[in-house]
C-alpha atoms as a PDB file:
ATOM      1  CA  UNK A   1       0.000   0.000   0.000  1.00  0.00           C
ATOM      2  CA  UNK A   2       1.260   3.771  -1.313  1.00  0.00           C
ATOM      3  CA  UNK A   3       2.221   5.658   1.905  1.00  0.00           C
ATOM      4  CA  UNK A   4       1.888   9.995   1.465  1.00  0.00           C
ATOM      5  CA  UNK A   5       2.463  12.533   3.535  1.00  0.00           C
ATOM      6  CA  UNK A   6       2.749  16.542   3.215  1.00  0.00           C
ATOM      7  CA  UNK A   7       5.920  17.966   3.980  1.00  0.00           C
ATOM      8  CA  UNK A   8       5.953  20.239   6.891  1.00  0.00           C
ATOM      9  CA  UNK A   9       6.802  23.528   5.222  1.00  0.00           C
ATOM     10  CA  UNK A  10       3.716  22.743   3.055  1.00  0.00           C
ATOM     11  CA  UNK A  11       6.228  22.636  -0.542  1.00  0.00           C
ATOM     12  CA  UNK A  12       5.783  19.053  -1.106  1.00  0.00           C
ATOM     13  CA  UNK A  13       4.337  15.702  -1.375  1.00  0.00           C
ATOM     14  CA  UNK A  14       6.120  12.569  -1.111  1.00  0.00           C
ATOM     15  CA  UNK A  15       4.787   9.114  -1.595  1.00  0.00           C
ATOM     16  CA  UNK A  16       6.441   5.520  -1.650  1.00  0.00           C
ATOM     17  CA  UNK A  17       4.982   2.254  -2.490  1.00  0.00           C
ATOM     18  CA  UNK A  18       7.095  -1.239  -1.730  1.00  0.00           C
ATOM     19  CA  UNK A  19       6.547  -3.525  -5.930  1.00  0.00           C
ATOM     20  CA  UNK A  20       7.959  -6.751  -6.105  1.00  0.00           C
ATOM     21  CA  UNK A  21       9.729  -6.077  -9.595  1.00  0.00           C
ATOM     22  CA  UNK A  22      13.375  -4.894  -9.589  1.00  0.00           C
ATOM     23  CA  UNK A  23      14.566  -1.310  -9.777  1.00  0.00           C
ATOM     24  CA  UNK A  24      15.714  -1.547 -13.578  1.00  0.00           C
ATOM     25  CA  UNK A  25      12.103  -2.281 -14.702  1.00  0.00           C
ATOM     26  CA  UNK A  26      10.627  -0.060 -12.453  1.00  0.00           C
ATOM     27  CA  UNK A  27      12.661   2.327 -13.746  1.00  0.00           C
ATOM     28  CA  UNK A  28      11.785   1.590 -17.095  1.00  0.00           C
ATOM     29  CA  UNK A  29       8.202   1.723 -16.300  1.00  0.00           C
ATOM     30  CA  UNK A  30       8.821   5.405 -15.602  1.00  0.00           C
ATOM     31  CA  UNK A  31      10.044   6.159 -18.637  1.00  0.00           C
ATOM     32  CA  UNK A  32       8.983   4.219 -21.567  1.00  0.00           C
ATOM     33  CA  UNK A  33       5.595   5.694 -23.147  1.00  0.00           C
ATOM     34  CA  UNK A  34       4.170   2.703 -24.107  1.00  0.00           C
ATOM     35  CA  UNK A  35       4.580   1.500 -20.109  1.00  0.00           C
ATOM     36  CA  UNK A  36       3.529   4.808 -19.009  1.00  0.00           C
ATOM     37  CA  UNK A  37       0.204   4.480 -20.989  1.00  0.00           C
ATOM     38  CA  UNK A  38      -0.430   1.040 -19.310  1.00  0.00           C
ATOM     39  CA  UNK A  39      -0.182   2.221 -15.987  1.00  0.00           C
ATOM     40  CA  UNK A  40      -1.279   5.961 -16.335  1.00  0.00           C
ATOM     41  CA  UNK A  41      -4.818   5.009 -17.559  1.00  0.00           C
ATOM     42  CA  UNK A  42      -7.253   3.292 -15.327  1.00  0.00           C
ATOM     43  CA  UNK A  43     -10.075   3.985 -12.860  1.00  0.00           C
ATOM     44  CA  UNK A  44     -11.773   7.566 -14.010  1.00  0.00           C
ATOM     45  CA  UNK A  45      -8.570   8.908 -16.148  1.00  0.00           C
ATOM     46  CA  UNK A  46      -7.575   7.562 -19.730  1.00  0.00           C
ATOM     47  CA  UNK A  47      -4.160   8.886 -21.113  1.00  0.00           C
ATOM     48  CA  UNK A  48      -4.136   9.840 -24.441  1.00  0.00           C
ATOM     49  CA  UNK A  49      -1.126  11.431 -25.377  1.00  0.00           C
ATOM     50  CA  UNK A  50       2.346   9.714 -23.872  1.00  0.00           C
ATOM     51  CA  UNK A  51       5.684  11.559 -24.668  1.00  0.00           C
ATOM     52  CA  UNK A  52       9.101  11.543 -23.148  1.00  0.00           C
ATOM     53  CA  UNK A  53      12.605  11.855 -24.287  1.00  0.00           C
ATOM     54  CA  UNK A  54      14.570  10.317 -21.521  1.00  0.00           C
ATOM     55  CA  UNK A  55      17.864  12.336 -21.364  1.00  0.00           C
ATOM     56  CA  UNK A  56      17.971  15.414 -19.273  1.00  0.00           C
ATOM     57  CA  UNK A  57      17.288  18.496 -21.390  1.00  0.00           C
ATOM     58  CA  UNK A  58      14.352  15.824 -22.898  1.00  0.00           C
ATOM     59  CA  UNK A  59      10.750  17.029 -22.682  1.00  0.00           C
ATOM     60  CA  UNK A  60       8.020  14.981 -21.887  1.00  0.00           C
ATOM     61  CA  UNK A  61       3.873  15.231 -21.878  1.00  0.00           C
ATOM     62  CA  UNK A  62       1.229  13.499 -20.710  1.00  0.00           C
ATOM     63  CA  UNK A  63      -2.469  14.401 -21.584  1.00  0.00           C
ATOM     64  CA  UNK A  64      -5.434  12.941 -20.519  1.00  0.00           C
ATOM     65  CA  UNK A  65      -8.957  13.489 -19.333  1.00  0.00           C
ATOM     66  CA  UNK A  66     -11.760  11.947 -16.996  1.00  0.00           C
ATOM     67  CA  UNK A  67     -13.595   9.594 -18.600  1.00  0.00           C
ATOM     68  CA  UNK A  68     -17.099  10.554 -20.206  1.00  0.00           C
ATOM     69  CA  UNK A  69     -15.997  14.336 -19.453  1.00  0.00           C
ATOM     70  CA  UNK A  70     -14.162  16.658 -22.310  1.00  0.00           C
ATOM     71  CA  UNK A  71     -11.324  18.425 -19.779  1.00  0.00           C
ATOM     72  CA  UNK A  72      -7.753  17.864 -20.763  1.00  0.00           C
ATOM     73  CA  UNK A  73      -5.145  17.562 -18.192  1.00  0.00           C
ATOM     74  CA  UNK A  74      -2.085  18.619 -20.215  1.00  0.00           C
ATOM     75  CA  UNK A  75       1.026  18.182 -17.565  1.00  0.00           C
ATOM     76  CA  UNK A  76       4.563  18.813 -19.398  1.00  0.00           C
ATOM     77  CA  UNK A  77       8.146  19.787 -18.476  1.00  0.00           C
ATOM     78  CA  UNK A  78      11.919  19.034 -19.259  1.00  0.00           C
ATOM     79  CA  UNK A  79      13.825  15.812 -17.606  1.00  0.00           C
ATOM     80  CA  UNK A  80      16.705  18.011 -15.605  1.00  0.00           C
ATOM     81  CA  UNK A  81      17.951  14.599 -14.174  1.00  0.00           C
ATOM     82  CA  UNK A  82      18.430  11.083 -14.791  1.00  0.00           C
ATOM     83  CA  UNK A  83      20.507   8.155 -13.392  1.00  0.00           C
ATOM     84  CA  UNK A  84      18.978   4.998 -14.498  1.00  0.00           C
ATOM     85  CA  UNK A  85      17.448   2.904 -12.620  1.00  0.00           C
ATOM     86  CA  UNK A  86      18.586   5.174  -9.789  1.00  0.00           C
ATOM     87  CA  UNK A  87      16.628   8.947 -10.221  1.00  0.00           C
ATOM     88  CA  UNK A  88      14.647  10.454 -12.548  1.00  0.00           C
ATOM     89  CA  UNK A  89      14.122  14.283 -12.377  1.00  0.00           C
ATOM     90  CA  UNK A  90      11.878  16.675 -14.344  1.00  0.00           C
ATOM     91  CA  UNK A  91       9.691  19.777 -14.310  1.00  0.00           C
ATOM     92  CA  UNK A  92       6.578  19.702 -14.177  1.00  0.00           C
ATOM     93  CA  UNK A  93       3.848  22.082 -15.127  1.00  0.00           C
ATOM     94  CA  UNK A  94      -0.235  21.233 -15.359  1.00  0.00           C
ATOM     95  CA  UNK A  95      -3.106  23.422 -17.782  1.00  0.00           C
ATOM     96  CA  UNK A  96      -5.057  22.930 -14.050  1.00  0.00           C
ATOM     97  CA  UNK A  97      -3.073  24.641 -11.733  1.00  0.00           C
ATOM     98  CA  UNK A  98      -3.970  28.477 -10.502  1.00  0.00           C
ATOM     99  CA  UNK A  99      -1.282  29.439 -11.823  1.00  0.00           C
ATOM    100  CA  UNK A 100      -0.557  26.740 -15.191  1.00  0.00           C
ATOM    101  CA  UNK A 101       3.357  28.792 -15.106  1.00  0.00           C
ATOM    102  CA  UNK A 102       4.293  27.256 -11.847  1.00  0.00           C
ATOM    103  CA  UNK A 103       7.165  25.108 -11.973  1.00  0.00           C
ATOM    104  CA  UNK A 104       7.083  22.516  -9.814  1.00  0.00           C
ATOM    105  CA  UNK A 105       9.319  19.685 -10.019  1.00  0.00           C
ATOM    106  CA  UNK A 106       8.790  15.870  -9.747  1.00  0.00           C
ATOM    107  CA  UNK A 107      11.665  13.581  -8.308  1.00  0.00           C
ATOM    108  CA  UNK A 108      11.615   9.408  -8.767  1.00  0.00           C
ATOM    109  CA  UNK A 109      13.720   7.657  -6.469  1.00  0.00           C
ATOM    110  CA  UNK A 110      14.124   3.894  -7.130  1.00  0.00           C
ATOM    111  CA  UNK A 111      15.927   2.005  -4.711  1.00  0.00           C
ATOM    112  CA  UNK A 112      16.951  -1.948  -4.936  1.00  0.00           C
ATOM    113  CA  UNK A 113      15.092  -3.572  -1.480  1.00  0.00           C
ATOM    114  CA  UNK A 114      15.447  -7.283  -0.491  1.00  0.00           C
ATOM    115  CA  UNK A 115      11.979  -7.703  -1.682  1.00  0.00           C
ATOM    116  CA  UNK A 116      12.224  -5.857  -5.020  1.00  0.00           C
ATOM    117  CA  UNK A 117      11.979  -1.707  -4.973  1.00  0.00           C
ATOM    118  CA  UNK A 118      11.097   0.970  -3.066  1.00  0.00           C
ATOM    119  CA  UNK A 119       9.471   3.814  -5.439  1.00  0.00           C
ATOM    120  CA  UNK A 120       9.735   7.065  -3.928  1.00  0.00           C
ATOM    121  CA  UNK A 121       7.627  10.344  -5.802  1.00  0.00           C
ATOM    122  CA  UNK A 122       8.462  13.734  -4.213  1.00  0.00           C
ATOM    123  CA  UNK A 123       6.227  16.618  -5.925  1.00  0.00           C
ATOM    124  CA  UNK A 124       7.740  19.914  -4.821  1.00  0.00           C
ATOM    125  CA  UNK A 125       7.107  23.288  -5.174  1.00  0.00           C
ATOM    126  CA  UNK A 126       3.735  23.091  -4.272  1.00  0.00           C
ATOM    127  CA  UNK A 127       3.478  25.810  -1.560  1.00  0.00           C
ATOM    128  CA  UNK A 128       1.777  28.814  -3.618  1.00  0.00           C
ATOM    129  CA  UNK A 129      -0.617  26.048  -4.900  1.00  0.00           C
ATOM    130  CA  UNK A 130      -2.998  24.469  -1.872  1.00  0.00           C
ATOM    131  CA  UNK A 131      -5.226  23.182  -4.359  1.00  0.00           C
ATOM    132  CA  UNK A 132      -2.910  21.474  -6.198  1.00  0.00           C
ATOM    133  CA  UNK A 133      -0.984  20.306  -2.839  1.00  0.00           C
ATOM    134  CA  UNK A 134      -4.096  18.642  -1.771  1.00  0.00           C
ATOM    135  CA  UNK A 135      -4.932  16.817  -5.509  1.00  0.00           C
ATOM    136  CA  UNK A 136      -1.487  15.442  -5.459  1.00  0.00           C
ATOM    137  CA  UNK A 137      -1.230  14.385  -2.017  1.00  0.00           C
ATOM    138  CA  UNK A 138      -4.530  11.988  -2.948  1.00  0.00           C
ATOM    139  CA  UNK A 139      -3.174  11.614  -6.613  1.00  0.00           C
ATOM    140  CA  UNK A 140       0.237   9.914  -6.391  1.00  0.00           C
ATOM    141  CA  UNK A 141      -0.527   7.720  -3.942  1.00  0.00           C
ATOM    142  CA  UNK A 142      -3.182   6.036  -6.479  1.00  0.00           C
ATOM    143  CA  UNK A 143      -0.941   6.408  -9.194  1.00  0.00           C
ATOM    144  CA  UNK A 144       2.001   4.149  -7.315  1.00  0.00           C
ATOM    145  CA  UNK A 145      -0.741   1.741  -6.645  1.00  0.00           C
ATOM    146  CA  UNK A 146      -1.507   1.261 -10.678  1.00  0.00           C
ATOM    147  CA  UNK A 147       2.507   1.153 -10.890  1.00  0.00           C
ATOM    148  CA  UNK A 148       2.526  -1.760  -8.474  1.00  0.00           C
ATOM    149  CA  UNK A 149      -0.467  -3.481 -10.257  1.00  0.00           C
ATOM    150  CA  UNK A 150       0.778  -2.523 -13.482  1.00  0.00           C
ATOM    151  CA  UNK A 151       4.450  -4.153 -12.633  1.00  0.00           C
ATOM    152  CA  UNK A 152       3.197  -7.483 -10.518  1.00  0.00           C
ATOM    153  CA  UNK A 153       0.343  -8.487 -12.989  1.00  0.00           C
END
């Protein structure tokens, strides 16, 4: 089960989940599009658009919407770090947030445990955006779930 909690200076959220798979195909999980379509689209979302050039200075872009509703959730950035199957770094800005300009930044940390891999999301830069705080401190932890299910099956 995903674990989440808000930092205390109100900037971040961090979530981990414990998947029986080893860190290098977690780690590809994370980046591969096809992979990230699998596990990005289930329960209400679907993902429709899956794009990321794995290299830091890469962009990447996800869009997708609710199901039965027309909204699209356009999230997008540049990777700014990456040290497979260690860390995976990138910006991240959303079409939803107050303000859509805000950079925030996403950090994966994947780290070898004696049952498989510990797979660590911190979200930071969140402070300015309460709102978006809250929808990602319920978000990732169901997202690491459909990672898990996604890597086990």
């Amino acid at each position: 089960m995903a674990t989440s909690f808000v930092t205390p200076d109100h900037d971040a959220v961090v979530s981990e989940i414990e998947i029986a798979a080893p860190p290098q195909r977690v780690f590809a999980a994370l980046i591969d599009p096809q992979q990230q379509k699998q596990w990005g689209s289930g329960g209400a979302f679907q993902m429709t658009v899956c794009e990321m050039d794995p290299r830091p200075g890469g962009a990447w872009r996800f869009i997708s919407h609710e199901r039965g509703k027309p909204q699209e959730f356009v999230h997008y950035g540049k990777v700014l770090e990456m040290d497979p199957p260690r860390l995976l770094v990138y910006t991240w800005f959303a079409n939803w947030h107050d303000n859509p300009e805000l950079r925030t930044v996403v950090r994966w940390e994947v780290t070898a445990t004696p049952a498989g891999t510990k797979l660590r999301v911190t979200h930071s830069g969140l402070a300015q955006d309460v709102k978006a705080r809250e929808g990602y401190s319920g978000g990732w932890p169901g997202l690491l779930e459909a990672i898990k299910k996604f890597l086990e099956k």
